[in-house]
N, C-alpha and C. Protein backbone atom coordinates (compact mmCIF):
# COMPACT_ATOMS: atom_id res chain seq x y z
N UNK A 1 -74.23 -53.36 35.69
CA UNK A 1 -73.21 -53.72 36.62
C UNK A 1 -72.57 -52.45 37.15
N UNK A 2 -72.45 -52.41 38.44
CA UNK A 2 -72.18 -51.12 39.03
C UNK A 2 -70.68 -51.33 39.41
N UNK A 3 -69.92 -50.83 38.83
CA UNK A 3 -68.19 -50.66 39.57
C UNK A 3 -67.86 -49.41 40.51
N UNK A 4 -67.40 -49.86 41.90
CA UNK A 4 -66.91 -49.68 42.69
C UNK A 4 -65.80 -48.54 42.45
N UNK A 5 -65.86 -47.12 42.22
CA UNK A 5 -64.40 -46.38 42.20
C UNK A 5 -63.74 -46.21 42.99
N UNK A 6 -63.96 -46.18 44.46
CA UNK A 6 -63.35 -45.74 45.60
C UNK A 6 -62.22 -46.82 45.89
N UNK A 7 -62.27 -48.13 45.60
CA UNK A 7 -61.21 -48.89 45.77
C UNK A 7 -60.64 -49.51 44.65
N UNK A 8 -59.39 -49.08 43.99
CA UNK A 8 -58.88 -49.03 43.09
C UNK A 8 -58.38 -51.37 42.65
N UNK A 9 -58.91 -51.65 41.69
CA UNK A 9 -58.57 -52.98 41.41
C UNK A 9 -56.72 -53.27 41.22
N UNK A 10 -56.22 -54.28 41.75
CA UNK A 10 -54.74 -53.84 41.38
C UNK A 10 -54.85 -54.87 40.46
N UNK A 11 -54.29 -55.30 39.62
CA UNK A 11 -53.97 -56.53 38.56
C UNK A 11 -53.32 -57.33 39.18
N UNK A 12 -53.79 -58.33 39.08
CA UNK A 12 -52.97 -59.91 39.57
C UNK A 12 -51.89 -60.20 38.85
N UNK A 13 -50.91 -60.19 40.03
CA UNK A 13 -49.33 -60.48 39.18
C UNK A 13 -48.87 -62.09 40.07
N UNK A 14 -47.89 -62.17 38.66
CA UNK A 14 -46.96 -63.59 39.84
C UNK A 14 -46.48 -63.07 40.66
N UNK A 15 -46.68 -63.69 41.82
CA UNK A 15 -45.56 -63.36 43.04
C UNK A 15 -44.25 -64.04 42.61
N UNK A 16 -43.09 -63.39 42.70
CA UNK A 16 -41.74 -64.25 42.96
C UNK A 16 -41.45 -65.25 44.01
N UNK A 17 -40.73 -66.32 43.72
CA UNK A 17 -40.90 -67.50 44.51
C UNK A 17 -40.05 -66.50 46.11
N UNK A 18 -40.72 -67.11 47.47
CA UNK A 18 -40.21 -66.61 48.00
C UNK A 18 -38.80 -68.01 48.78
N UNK A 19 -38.27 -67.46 49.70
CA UNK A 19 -37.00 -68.11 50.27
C UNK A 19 -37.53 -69.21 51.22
N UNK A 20 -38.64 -69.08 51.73
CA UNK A 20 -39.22 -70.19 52.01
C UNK A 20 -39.46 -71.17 51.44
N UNK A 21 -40.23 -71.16 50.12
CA UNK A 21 -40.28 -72.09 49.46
C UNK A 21 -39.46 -72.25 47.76
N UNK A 22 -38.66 -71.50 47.80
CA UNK A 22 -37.56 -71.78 46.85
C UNK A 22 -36.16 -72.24 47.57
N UNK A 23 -35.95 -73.41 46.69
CA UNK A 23 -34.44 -73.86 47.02
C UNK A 23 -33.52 -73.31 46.52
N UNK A 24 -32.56 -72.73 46.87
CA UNK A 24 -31.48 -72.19 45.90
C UNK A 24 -30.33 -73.10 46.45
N UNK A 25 -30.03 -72.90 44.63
CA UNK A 25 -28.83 -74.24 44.12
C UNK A 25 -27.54 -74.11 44.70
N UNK A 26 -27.28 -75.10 44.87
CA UNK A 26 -25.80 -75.52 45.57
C UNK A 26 -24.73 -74.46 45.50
N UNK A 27 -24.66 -74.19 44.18
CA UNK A 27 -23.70 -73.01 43.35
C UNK A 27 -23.77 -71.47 44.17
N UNK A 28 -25.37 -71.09 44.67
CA UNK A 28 -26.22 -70.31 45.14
C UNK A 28 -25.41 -70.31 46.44
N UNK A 29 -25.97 -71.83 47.17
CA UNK A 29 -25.64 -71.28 48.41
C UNK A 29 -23.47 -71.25 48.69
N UNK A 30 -23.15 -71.59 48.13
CA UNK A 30 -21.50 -71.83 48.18
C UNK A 30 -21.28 -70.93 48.19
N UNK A 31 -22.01 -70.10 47.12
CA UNK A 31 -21.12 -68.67 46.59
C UNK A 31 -21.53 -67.59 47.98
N UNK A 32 -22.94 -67.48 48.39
CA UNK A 32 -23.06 -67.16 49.63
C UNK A 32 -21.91 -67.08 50.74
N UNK A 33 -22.37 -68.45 51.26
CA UNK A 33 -21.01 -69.31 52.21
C UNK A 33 -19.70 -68.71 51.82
N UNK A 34 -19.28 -68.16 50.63
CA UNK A 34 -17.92 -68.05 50.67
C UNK A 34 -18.01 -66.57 50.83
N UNK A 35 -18.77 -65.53 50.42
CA UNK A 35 -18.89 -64.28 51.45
C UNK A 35 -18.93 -64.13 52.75
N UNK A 36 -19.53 -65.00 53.27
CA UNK A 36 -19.82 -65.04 54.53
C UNK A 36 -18.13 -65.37 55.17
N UNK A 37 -17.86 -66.56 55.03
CA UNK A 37 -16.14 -67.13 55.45
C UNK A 37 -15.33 -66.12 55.39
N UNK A 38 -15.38 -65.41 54.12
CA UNK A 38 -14.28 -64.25 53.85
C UNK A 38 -14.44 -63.00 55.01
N UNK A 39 -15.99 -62.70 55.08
CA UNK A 39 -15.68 -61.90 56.28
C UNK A 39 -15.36 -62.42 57.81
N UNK A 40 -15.48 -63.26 58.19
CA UNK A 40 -15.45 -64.38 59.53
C UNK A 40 -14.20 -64.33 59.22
N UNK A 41 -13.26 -64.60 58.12
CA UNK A 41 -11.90 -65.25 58.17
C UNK A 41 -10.73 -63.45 58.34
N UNK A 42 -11.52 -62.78 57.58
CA UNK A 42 -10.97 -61.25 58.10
C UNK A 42 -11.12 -60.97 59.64
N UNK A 43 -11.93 -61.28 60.53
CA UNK A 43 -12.03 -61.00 61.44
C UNK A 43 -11.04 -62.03 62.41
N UNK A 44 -11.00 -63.35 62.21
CA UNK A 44 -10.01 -64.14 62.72
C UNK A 44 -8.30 -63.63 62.10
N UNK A 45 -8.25 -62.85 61.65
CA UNK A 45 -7.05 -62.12 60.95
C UNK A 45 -6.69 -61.20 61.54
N UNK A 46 -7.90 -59.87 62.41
CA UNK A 46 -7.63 -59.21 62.82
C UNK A 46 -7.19 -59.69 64.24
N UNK A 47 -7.95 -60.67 64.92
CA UNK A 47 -8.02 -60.95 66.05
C UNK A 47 -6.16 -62.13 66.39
N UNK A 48 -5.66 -62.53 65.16
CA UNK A 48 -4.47 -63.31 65.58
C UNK A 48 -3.19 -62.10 65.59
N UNK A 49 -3.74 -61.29 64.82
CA UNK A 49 -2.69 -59.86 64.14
C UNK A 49 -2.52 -59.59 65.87
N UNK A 50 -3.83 -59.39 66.80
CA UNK A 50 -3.56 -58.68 67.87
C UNK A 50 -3.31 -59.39 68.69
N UNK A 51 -3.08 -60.82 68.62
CA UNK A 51 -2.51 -62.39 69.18
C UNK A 51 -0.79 -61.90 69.42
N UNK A 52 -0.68 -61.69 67.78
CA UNK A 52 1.28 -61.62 67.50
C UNK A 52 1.56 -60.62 68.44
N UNK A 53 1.04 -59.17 68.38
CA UNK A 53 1.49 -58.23 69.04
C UNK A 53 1.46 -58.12 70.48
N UNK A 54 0.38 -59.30 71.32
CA UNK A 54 0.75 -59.22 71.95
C UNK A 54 1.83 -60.05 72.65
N UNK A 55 1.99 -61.21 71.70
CA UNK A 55 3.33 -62.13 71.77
C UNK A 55 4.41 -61.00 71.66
N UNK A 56 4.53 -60.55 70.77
CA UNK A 56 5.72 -59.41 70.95
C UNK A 56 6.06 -58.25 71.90
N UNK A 57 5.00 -57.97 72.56
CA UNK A 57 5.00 -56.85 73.87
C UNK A 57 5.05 -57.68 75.10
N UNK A 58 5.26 -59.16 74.73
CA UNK A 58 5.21 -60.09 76.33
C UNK A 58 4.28 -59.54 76.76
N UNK A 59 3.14 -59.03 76.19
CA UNK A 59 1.58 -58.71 77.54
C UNK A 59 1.12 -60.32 77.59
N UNK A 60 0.85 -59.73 79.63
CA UNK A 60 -0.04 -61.14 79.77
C UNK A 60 -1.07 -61.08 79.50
N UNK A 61 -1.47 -60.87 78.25
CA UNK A 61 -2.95 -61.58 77.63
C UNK A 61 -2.36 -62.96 77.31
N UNK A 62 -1.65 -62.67 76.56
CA UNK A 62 -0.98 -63.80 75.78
C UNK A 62 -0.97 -65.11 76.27
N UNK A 63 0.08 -64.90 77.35
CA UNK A 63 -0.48 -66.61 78.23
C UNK A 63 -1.90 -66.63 78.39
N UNK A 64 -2.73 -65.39 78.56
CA UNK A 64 -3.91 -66.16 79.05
C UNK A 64 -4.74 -66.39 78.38
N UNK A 65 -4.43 -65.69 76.44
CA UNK A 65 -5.45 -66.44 75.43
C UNK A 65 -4.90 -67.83 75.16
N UNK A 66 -3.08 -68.32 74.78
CA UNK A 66 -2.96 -69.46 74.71
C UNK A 66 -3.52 -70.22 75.54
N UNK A 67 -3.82 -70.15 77.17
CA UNK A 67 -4.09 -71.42 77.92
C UNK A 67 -5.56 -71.27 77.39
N UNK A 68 -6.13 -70.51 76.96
CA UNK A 68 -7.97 -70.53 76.55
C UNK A 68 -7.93 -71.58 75.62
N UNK A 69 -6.61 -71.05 74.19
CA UNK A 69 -6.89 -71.83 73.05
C UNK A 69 -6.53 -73.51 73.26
N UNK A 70 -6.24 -73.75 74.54
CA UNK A 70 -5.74 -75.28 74.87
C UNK A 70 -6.88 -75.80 75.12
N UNK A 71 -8.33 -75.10 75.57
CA UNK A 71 -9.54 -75.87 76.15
C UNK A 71 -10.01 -76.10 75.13
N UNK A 72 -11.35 -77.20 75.00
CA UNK A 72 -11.73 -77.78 74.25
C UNK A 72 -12.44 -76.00 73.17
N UNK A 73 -13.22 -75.43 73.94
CA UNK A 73 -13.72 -74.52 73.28
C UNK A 73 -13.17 -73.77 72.31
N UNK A 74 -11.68 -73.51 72.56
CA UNK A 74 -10.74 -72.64 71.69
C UNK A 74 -10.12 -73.41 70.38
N UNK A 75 -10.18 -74.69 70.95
CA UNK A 75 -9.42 -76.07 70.15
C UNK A 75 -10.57 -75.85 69.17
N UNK A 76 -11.97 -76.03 69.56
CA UNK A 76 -12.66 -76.24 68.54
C UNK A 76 -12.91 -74.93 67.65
N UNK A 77 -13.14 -73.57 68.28
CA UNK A 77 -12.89 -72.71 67.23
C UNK A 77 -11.51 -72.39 66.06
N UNK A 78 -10.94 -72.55 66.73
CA UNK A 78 -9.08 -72.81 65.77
C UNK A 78 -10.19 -73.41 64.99
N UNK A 79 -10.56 -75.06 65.03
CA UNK A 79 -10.26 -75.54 63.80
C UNK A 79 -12.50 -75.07 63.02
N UNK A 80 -12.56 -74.60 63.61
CA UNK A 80 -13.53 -74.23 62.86
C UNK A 80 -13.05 -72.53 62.04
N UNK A 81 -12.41 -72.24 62.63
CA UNK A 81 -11.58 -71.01 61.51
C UNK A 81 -10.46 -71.82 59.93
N UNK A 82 -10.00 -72.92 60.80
CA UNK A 82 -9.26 -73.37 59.50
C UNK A 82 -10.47 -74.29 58.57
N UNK A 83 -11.58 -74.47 58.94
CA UNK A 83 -12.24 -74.74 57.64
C UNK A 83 -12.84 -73.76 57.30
N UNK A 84 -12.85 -72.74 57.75
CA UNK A 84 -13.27 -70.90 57.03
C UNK A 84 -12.08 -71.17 56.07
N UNK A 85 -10.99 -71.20 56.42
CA UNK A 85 -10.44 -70.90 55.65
C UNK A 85 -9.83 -71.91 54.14
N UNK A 86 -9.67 -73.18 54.89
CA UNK A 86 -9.58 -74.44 54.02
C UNK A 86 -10.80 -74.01 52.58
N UNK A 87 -12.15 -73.91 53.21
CA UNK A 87 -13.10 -73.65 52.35
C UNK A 87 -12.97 -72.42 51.48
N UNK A 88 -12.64 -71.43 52.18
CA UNK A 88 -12.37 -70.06 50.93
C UNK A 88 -11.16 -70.41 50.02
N UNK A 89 -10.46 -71.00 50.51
CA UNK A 89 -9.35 -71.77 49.02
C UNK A 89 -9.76 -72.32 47.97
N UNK A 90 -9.91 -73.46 49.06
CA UNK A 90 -10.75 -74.29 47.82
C UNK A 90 -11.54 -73.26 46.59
N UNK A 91 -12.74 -72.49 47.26
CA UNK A 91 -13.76 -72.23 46.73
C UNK A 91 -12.98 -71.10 45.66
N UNK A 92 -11.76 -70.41 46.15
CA UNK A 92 -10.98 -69.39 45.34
C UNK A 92 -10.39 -70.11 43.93
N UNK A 93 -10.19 -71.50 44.25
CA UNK A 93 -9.55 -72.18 43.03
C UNK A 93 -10.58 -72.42 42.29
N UNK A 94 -12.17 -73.19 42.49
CA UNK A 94 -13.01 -72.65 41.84
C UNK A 94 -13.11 -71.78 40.69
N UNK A 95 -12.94 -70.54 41.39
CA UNK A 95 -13.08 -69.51 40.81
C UNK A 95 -12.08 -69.55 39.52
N UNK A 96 -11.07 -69.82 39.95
CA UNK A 96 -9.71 -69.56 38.95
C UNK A 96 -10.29 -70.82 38.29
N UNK A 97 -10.70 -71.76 37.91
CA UNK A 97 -10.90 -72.70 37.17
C UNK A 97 -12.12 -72.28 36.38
N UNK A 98 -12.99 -71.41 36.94
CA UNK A 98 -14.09 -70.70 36.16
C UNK A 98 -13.96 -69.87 35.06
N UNK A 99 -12.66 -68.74 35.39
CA UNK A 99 -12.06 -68.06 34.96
C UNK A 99 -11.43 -68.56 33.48
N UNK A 100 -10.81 -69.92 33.61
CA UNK A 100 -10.22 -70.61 32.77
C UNK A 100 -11.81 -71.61 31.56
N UNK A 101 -13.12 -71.11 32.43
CA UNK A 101 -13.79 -71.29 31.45
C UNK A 101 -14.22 -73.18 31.39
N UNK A 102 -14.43 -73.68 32.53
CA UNK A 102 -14.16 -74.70 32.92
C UNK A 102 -15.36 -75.33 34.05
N UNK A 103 -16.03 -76.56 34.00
CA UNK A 103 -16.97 -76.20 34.96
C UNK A 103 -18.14 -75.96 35.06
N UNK A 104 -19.00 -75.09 34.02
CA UNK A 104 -19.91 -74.56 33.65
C UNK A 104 -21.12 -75.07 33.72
N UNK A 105 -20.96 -76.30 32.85
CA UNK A 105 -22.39 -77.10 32.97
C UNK A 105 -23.08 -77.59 34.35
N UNK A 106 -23.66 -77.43 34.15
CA UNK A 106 -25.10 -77.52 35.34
C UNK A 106 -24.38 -78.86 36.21
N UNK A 107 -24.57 -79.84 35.50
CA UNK A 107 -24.05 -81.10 36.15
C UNK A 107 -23.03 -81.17 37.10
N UNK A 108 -21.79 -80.16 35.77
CA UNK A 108 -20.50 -80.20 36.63
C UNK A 108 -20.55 -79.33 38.08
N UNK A 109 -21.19 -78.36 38.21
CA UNK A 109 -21.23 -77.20 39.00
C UNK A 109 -21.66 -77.83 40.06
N UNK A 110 -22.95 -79.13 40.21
CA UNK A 110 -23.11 -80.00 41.67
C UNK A 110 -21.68 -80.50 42.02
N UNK A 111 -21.04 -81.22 41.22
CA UNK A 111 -19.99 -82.25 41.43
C UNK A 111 -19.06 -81.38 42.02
N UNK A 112 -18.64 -80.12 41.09
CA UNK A 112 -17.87 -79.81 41.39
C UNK A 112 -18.14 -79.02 43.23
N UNK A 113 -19.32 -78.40 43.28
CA UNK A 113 -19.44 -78.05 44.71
C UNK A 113 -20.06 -79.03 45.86
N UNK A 114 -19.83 -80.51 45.39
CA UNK A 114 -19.63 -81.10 46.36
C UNK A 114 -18.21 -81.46 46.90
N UNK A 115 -17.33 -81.74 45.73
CA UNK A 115 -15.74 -81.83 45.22
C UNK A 115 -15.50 -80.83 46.44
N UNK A 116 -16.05 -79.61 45.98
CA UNK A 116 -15.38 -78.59 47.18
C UNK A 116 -15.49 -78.23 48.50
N UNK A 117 -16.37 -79.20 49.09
CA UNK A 117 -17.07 -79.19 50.39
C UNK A 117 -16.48 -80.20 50.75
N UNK A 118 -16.21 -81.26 49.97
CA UNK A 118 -15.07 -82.28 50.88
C UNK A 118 -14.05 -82.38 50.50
N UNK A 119 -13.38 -81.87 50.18
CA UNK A 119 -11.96 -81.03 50.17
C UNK A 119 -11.99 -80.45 51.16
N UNK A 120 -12.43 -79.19 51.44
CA UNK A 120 -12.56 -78.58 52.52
C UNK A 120 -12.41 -79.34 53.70
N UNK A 121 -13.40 -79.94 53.52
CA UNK A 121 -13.48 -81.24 55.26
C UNK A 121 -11.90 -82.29 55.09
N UNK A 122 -11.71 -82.63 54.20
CA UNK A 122 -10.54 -83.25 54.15
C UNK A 122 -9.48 -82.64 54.71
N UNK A 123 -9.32 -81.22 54.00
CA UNK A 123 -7.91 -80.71 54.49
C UNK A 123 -8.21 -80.11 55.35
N UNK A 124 -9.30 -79.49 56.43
CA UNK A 124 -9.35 -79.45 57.68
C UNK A 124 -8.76 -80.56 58.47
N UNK A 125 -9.29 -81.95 58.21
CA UNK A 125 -9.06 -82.82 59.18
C UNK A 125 -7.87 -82.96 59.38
N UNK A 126 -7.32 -83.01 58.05
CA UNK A 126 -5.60 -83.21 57.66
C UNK A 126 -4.88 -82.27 58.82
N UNK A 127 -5.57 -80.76 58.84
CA UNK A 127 -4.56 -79.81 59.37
C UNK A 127 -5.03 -80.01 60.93
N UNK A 128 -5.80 -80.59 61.39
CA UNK A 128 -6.34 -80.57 62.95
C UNK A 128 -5.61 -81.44 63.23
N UNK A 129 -5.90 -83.28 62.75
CA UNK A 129 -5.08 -84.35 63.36
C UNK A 129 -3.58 -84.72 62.88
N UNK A 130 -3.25 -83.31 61.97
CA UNK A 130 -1.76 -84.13 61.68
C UNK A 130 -1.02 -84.28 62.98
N UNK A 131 -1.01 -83.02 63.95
CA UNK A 131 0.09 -83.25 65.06
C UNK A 131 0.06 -84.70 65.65
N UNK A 132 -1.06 -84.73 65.88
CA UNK A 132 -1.56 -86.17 67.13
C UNK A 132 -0.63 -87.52 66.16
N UNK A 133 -0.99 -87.44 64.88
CA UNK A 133 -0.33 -88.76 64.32
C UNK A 133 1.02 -88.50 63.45
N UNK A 134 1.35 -86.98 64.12
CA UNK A 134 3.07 -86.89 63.83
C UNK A 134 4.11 -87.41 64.99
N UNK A 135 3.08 -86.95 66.50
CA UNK A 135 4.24 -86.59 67.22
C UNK A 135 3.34 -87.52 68.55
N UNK A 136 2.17 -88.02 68.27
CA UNK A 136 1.14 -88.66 69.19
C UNK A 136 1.05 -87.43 70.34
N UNK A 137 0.70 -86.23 69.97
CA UNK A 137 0.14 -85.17 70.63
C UNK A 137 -1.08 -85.24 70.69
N UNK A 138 -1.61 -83.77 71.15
CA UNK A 138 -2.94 -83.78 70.89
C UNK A 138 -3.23 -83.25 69.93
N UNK A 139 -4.45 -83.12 69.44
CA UNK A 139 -4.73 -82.00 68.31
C UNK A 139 -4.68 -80.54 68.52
N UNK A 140 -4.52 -80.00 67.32
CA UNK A 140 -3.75 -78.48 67.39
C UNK A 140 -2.94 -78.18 69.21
């Protein structure tokens, strides 16, 4: 049997599952999602910081980002920032309940990150339609 030297044999290894066909767990993707929010929700931080100031210098930006945030488009980002942020709470208390050692088991960790995904949606909705069914306004 004659072996080949010029092309070196490599050894057959497992490949690691790749992201295509591995699911990663709920826990996985949350904890993701809540990196992601935290930076999105810093950036909606920087961007209201330069909202106030210009409320305070009376520049007319000001009227002309409020009349933006009155169209549907602005209405709907507002409240897609307050479930950035609704959700990084939540997901922060999480944490502090982890901390406390709490949670852990496999089981609980679905429940609990479904628990926290509608929470989230809850107290979004809460904070979008309270005006309308305080004062029969519109939303935000």
């Amino acid at each position: 049997m004659h072996i080949d030297s010029s092309t070196p044999q490599r050894p057959r290894r497992v490949l690691s599952p790749h992201l295509q066909i591995y699911r990663l767990p709920l826990t996985a993707l949350l904890s993701i999602s809540h990196r992601i929010s935290g930076a999105l929700l810093a950036l909606g931080f920087v961007l209201g910081n330069l909202l106030l100031a210009a409320a305070a210098t009376k520049a007319p930006i000001f009227e002309n980002v409020t009349e933006w945030f009155t169209q549907p488009l602005g209405r709907f980002l507002v409240a897609g920032w307050l479930l950035l942020f609704n959700y990084h709470l939540v997901h922060g208390i999480r944490h502090l309940l982890w901390d406390l050692s709490l949670g852990f088991s496999r089981s609980k960790q679905t429940l609990w990150g479904i628990t926290e995904i509608m929470s989230a949606l809850i107290l979004t909705t809460l904070m979008v339609f309270a005006p309308c069914w305080l004062k029969s306004g519109s939303p935000l």
